[in-house]
N, C-alpha and C. Protein backbone atom coordinates (compact mmCIF):
# COMPACT_ATOMS: atom_id res chain seq x y z
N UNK A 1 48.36 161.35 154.04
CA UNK A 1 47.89 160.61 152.89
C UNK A 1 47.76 159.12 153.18
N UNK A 2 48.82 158.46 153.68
CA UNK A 2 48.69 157.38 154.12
C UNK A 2 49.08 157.30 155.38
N UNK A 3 48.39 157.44 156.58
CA UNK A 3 49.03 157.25 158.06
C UNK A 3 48.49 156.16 158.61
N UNK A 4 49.18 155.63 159.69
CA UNK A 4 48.64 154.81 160.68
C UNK A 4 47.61 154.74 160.80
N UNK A 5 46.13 153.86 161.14
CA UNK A 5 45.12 154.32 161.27
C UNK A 5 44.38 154.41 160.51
N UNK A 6 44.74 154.98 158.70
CA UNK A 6 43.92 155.63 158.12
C UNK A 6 43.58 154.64 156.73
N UNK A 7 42.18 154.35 156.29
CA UNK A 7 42.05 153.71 155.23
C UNK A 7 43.63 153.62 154.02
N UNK A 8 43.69 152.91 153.59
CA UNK A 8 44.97 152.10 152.88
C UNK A 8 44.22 152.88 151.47
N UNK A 9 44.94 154.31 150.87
CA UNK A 9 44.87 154.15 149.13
C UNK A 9 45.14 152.82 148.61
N UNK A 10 43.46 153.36 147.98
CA UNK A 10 43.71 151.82 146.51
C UNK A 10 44.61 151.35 145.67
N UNK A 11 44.81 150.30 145.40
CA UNK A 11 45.96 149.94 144.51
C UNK A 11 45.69 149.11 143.31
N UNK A 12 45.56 149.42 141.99
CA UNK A 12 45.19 149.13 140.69
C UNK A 12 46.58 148.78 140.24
N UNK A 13 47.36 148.00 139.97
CA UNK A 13 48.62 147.55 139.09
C UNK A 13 48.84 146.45 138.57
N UNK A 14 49.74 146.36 137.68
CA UNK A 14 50.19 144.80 136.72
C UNK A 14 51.35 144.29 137.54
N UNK A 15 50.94 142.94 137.52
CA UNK A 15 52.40 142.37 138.17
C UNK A 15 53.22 141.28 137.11
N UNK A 16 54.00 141.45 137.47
CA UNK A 16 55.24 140.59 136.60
C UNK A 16 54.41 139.92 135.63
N UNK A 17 53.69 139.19 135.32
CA UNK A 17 53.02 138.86 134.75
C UNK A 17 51.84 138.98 133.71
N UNK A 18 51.84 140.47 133.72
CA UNK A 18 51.07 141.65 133.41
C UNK A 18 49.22 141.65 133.95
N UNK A 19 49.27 140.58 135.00
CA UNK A 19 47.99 140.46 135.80
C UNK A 19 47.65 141.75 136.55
N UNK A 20 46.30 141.91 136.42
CA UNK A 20 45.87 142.93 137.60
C UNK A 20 46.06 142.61 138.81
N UNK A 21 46.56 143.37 139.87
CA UNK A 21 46.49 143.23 141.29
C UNK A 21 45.90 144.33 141.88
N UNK A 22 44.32 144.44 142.75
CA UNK A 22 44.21 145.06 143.13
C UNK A 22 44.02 144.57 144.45
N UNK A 23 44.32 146.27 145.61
CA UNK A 23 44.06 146.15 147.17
C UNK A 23 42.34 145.63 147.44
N UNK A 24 41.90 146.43 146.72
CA UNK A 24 40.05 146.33 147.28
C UNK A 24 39.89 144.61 147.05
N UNK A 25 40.53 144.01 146.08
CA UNK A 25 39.80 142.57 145.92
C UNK A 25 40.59 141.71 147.53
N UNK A 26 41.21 142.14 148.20
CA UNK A 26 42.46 141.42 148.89
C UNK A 26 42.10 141.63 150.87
N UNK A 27 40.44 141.90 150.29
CA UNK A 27 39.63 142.34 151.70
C UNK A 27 39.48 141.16 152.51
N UNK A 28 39.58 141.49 153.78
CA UNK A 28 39.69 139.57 154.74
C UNK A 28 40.53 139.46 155.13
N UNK A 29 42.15 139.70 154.27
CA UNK A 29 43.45 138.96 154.94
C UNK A 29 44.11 140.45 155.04
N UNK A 30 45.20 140.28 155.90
CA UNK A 30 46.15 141.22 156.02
C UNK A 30 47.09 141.61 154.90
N UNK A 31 47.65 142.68 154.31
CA UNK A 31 48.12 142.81 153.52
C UNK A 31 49.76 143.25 153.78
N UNK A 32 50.73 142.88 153.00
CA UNK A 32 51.62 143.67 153.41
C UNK A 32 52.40 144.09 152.18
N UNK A 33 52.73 145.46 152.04
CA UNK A 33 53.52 145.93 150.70
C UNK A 33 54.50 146.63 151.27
N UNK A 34 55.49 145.69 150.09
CA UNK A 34 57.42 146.09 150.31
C UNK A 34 57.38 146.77 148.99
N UNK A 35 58.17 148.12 149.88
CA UNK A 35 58.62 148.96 148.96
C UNK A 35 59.76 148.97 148.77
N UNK A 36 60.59 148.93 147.47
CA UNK A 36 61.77 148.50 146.87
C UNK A 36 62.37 149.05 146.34
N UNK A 37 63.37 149.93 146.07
CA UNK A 37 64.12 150.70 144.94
C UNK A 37 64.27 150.12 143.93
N UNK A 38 64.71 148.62 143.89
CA UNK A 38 64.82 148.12 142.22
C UNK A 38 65.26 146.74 142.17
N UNK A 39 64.45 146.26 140.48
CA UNK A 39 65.23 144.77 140.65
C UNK A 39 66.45 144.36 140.33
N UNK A 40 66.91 143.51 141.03
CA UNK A 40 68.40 142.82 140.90
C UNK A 40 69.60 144.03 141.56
N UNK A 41 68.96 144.47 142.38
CA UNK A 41 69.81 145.20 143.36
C UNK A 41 70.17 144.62 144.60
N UNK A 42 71.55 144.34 145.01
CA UNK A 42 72.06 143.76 145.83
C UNK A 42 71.29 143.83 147.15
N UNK A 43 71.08 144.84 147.74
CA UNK A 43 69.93 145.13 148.73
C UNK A 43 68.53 144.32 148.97
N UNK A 44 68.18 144.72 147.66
CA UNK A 44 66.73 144.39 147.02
C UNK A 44 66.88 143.14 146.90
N UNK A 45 67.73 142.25 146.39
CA UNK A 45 67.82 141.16 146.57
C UNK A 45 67.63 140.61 147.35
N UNK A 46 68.40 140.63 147.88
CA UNK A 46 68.67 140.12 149.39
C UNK A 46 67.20 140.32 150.33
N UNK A 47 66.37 141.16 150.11
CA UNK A 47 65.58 141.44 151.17
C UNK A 47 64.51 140.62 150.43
N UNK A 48 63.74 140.36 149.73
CA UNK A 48 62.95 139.39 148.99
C UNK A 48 63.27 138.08 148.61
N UNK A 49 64.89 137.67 148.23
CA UNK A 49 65.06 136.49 148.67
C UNK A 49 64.62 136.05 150.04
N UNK A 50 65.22 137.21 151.08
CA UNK A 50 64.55 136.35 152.45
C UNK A 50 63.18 136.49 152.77
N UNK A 51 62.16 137.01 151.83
CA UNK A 51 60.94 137.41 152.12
C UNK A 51 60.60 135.60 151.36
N UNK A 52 61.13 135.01 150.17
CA UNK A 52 61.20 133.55 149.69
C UNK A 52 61.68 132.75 150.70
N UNK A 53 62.46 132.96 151.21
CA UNK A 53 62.83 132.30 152.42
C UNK A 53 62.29 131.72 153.59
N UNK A 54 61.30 132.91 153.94
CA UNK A 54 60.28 132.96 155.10
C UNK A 54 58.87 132.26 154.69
N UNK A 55 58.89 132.57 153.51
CA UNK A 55 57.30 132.35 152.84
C UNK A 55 56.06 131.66 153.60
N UNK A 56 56.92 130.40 154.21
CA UNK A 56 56.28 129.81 154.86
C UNK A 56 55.13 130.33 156.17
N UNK A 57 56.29 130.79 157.09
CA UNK A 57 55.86 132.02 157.68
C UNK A 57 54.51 133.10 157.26
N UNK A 58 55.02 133.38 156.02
CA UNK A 58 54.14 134.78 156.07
C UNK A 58 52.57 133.79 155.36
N UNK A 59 52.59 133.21 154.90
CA UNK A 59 51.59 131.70 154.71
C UNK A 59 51.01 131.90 155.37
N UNK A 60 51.52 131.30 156.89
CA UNK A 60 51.25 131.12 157.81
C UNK A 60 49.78 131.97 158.51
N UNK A 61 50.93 132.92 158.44
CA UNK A 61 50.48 134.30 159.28
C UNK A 61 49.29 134.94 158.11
N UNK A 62 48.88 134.26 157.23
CA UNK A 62 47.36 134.11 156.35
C UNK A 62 47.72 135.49 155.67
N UNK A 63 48.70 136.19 155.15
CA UNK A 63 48.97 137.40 154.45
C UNK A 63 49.36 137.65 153.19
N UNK A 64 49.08 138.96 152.55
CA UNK A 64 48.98 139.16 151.09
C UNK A 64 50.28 139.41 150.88
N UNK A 65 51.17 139.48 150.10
CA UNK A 65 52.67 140.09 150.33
C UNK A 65 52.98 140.38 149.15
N UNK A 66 53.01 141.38 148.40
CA UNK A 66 53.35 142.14 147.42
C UNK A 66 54.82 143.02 147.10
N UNK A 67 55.10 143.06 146.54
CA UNK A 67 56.49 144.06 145.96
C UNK A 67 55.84 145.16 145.45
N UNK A 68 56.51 146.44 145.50
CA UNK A 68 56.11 147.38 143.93
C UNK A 68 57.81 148.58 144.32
N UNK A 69 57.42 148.80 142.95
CA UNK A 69 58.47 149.43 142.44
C UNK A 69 58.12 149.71 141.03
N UNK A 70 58.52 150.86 140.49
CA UNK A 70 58.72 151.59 139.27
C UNK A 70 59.21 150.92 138.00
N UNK A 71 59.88 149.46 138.30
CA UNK A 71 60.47 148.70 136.86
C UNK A 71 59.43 147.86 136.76
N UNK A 72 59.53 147.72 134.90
CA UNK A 72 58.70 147.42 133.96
C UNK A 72 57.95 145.76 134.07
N UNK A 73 57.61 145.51 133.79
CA UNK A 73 56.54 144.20 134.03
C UNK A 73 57.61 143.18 133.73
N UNK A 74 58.02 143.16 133.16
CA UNK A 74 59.18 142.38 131.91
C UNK A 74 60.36 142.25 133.04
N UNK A 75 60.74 143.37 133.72
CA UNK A 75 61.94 143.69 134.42
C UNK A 75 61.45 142.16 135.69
N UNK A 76 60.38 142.76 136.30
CA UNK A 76 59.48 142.24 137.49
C UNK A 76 59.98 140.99 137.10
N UNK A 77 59.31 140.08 136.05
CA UNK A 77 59.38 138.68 135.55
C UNK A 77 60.69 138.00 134.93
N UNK A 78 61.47 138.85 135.36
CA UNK A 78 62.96 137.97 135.00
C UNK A 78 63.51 138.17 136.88
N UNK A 79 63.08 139.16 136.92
CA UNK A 79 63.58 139.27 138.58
C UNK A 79 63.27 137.73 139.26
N UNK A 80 61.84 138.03 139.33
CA UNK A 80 61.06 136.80 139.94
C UNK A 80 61.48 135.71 139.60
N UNK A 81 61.92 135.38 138.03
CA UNK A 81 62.36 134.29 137.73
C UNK A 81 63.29 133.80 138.62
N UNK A 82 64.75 134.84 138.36
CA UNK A 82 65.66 134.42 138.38
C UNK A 82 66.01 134.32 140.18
N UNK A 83 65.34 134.61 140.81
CA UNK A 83 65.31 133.85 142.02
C UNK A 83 64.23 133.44 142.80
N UNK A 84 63.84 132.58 142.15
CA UNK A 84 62.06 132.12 142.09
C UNK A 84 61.53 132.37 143.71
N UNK A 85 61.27 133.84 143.31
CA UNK A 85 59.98 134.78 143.94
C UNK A 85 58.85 134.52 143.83
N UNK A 86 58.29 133.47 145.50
CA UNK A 86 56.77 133.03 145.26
C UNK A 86 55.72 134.52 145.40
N UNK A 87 56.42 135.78 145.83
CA UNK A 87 55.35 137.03 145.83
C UNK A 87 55.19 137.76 144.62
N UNK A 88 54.43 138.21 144.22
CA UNK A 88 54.06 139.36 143.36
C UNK A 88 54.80 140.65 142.84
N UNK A 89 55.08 140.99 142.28
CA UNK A 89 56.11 142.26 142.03
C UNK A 89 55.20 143.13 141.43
N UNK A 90 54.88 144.18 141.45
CA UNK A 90 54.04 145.15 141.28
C UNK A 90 54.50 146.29 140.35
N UNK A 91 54.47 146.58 139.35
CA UNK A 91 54.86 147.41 138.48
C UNK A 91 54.23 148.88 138.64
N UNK A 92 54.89 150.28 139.65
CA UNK A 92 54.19 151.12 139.83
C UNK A 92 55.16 152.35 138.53
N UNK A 93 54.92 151.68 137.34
CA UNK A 93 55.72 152.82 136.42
C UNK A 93 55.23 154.27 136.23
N UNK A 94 54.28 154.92 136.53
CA UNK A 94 54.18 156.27 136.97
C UNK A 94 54.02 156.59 138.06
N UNK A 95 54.46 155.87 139.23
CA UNK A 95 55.11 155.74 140.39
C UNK A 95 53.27 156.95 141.38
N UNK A 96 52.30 156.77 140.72
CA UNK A 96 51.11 157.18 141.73
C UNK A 96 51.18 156.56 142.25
N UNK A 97 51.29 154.94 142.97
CA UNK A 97 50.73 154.40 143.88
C UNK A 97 51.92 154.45 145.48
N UNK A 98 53.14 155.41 144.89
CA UNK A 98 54.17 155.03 145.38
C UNK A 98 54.51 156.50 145.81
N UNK A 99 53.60 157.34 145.40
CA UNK A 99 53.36 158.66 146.13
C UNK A 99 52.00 158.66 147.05
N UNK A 100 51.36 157.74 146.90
CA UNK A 100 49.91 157.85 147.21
C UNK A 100 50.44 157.02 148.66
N UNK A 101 51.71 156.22 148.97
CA UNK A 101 51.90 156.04 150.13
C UNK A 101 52.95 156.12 150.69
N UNK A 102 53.20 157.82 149.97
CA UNK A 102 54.77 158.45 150.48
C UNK A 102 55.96 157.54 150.44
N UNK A 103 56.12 156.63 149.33
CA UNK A 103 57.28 156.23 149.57
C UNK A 103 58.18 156.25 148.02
N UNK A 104 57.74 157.72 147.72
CA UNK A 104 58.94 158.17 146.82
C UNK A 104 59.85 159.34 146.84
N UNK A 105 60.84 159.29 146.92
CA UNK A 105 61.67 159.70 147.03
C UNK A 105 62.60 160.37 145.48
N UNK A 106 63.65 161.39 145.65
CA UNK A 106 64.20 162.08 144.33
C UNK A 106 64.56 160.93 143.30
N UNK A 107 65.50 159.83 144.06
CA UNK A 107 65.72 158.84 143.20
C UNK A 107 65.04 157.58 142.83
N UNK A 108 63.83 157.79 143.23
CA UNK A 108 62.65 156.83 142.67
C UNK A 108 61.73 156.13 143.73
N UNK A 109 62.24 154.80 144.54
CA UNK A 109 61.46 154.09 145.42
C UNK A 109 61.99 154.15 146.79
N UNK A 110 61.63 154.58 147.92
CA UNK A 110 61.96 154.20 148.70
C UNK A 110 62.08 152.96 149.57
N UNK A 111 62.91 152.39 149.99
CA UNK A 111 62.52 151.07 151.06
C UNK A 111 61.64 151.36 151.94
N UNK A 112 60.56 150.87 152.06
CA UNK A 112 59.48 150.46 153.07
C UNK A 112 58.24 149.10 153.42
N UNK A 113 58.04 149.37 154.08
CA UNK A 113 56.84 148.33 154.77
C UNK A 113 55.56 148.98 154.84
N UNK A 114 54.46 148.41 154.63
CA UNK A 114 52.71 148.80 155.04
C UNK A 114 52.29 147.60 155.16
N UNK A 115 51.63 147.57 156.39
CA UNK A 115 50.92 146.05 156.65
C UNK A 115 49.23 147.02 156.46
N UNK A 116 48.72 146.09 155.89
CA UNK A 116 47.40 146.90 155.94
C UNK A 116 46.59 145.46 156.41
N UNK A 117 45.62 146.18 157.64
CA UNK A 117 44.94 144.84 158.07
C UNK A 117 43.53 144.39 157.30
N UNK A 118 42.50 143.75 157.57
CA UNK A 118 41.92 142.80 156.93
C UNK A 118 40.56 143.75 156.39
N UNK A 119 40.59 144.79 156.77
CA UNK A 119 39.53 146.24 156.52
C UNK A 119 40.11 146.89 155.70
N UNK A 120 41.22 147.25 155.47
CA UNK A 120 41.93 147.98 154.33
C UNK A 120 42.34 148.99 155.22
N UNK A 121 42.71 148.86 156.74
CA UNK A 121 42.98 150.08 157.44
C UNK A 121 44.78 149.99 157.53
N UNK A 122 45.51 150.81 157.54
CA UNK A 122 46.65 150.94 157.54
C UNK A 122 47.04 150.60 159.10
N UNK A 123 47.75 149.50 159.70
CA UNK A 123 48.34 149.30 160.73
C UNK A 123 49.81 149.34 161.17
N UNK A 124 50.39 149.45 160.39
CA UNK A 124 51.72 149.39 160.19
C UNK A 124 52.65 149.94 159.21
N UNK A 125 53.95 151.15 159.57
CA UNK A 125 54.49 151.70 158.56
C UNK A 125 55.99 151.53 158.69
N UNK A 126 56.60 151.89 157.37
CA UNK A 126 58.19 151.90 158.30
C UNK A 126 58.98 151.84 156.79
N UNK A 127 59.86 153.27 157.07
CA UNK A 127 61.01 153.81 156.28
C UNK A 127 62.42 153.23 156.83
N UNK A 128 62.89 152.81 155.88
CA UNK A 128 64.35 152.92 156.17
C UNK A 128 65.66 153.37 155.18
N UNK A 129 66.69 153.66 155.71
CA UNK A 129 67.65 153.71 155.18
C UNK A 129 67.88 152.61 153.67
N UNK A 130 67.82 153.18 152.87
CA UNK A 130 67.84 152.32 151.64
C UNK A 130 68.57 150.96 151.50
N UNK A 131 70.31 151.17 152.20
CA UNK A 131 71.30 150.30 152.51
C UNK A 131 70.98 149.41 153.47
N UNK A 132 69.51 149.60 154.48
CA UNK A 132 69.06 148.77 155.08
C UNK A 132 68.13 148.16 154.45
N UNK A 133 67.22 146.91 155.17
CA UNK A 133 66.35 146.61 155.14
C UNK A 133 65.19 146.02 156.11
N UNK A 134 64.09 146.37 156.48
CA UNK A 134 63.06 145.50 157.33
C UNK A 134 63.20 144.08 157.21
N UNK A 135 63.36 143.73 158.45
CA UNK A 135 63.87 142.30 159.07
C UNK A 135 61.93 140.88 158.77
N UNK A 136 62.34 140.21 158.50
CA UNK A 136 60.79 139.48 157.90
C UNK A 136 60.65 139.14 159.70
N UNK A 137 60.97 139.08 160.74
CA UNK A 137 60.49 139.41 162.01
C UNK A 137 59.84 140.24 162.13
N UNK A 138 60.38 141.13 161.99
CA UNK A 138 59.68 142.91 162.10
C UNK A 138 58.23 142.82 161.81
N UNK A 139 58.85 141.89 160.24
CA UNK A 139 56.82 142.35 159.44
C UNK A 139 56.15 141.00 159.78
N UNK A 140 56.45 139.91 160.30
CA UNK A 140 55.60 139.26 160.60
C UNK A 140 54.80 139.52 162.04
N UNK A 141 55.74 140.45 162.87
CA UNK A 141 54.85 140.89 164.32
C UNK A 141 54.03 141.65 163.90
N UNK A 142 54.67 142.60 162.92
CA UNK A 142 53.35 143.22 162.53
C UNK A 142 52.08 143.17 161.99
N UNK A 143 52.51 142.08 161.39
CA UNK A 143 51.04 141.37 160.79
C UNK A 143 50.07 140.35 161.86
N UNK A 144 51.26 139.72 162.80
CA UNK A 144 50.44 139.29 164.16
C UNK A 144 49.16 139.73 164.55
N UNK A 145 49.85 141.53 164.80
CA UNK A 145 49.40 142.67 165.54
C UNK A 145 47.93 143.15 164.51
N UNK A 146 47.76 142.71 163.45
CA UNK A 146 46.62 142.84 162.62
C UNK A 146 44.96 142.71 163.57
């Protein structure tokens, strides 16, 4: 459904803000979507604070950088607030967009990475252990590698 290689499913969603975000408009630059179990989760925290952290970096490296996860728009925009998150949080509440790139799981979101390069082709994937998280090294080589 979504492999290496293979055109990037579209992505139609509201972000924190209740703005549309779609993949097709985001053609040109590299994209990259973090998949998240939830907001204000110690984990989750932590891994998007340092995605704020890096920002500069992923700037840099001329890339789209998105969140999604299953909590509510409202949820998204106090998240973001409350540790002022310059990325997007993506509200996937009937969780299609989050099957459409295998990264759901029994208890809702899985942790992952998709760098999708500047064609909408999928270049980059990566599951992990929930208690872990993808290192903003990791995803910035990967977006290099675009």
């Amino acid at each position: 459904m979504s492999q290496i290689g293979e055109q990037a499913p579209d992505i139609d969603l509201p972000d924190g803000n209740g703005e549309r975000w779609q993949l097709r408009q985001m053609r040109g630059k590299p994209v990259v979507l973090l998949f998240y179990p939830g907001d204000e989760t110690p984990v989750c925290t932590k891994q998007l604070c340092s995605v704020r952290d890096n920002w500069e970096r992923y700037q840099e490296a001329g890339a789209e950088v998105v969140g999604i996860n299953s909590d509510s728009i409202d949820k998204h925009r106090r998240f973001a607030s409350n540790h002022q998150l310059p990325l997007r949080l993506l509200s996937d509440a009937d969780g299609k967009v989050t099957r459409a790139y295998e990264m759901n799981s029994f208890i809702g979101t899985k942790r992952g990475v998709v760098v999708i390069d500047k064609d909408g082709v999928i270049r980059y994937r990566r599951t992990v252990i929930p208690i872990f998280r993808p290192t903003d090294d990791e995803i910035l080589k990967a977006i290099s590698q675009t």
